[in-house]
Protein backbone atom coordinates (compact mmCIF):
# COMPACT_ATOMS: atom_id res chain seq x y z
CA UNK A 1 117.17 62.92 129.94
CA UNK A 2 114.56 63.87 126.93
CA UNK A 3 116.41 60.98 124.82
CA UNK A 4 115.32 58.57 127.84
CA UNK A 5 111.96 60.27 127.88
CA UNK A 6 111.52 59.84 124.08
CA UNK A 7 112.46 56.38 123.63
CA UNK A 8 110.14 55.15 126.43
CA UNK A 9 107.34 57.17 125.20
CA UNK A 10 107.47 55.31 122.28
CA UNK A 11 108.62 52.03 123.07
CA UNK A 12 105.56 50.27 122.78
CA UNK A 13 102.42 51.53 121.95
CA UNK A 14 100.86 49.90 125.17
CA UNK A 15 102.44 51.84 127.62
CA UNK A 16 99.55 54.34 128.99
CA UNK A 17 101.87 57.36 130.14
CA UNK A 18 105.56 57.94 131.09
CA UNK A 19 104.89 58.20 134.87
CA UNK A 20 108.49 59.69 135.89
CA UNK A 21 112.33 60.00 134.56
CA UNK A 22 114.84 59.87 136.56
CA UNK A 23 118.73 59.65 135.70
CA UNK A 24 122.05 59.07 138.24
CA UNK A 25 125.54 59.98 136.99
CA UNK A 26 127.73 57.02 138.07
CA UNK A 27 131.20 57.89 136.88
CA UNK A 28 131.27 58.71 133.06
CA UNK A 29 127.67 56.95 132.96
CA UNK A 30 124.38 56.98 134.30
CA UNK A 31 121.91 54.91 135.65
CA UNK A 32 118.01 55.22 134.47
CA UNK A 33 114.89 54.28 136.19
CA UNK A 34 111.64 54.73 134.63
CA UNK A 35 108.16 54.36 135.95
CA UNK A 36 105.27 53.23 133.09
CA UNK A 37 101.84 53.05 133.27
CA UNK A 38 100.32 49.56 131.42
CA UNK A 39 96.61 48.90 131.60
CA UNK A 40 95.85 47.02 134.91
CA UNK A 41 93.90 43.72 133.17
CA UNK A 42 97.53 43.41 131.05
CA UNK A 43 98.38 39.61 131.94
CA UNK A 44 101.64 39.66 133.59
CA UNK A 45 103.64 37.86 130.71
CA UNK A 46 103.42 40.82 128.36
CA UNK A 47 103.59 43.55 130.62
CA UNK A 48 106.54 41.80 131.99
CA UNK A 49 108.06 41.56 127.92
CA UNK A 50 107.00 45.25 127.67
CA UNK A 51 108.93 46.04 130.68
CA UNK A 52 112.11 43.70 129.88
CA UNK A 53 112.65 45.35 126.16
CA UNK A 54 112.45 48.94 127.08
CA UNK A 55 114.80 48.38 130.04
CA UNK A 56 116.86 46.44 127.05
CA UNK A 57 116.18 49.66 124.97
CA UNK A 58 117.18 52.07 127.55
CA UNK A 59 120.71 50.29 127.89
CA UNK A 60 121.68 50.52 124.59
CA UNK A 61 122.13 54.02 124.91
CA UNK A 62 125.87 54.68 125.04
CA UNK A 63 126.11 57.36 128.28
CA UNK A 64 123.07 54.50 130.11
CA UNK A 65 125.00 51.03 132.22
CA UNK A 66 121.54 50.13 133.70
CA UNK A 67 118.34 50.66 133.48
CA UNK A 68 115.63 49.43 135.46
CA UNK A 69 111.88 50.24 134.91
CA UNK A 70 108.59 50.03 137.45
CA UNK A 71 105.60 48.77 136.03
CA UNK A 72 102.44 50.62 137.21
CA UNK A 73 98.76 50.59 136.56
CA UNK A 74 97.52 54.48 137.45
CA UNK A 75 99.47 57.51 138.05
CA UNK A 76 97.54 58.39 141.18
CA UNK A 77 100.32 58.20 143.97
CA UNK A 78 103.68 59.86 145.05
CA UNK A 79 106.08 58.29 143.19
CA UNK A 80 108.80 59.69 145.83
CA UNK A 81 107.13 57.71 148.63
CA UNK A 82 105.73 54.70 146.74
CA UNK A 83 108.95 52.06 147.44
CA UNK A 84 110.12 53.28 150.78
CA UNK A 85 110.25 51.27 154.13
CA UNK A 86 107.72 51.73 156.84
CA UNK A 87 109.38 53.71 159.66
């Protein structure tokens, strides 16, 4: 987990903060998904590039099959309750 942490901490020296970690054990791997914070006036194109080459970065680790990352602007919201369907 602090070998995810690390890399995507210093990916790219863009990325704001590291806004949460989080890694599931499928089989003998794992998969990662990792929420950054980029400056909101970024233009898409390279926050999309920064997004695309950590998630490359990430899945170059041996014990990591996929990786997928969330691009955010602030770190003001619960990150547990951010992508889940009205009920």
């Amino acid at each position: 987990h602090s070998v995810v942490t690390f890399a995507a901490l210093w990916h790219d020296s863009r990325i704001r903060a590291i806004d949460r970690v989080c890694l599931y054990h499928v089989g003998p791997a794992c998969f990662a998904e990792i929420d950054i914070v980029l400056d909101p006036q970024m233009p898409l194109v390279v926050s999309h590039d920064i997004g695309e080459s950590l998630q490359a970065r990430i899945e170059c680790l041996p014990y990591v099959e996929r990786c997928f990352v969330h691009l955010d602007f602030e770190t003001a919201h619960r990150t547990e309750i951010e992508h889940q369907w009205p009920v």
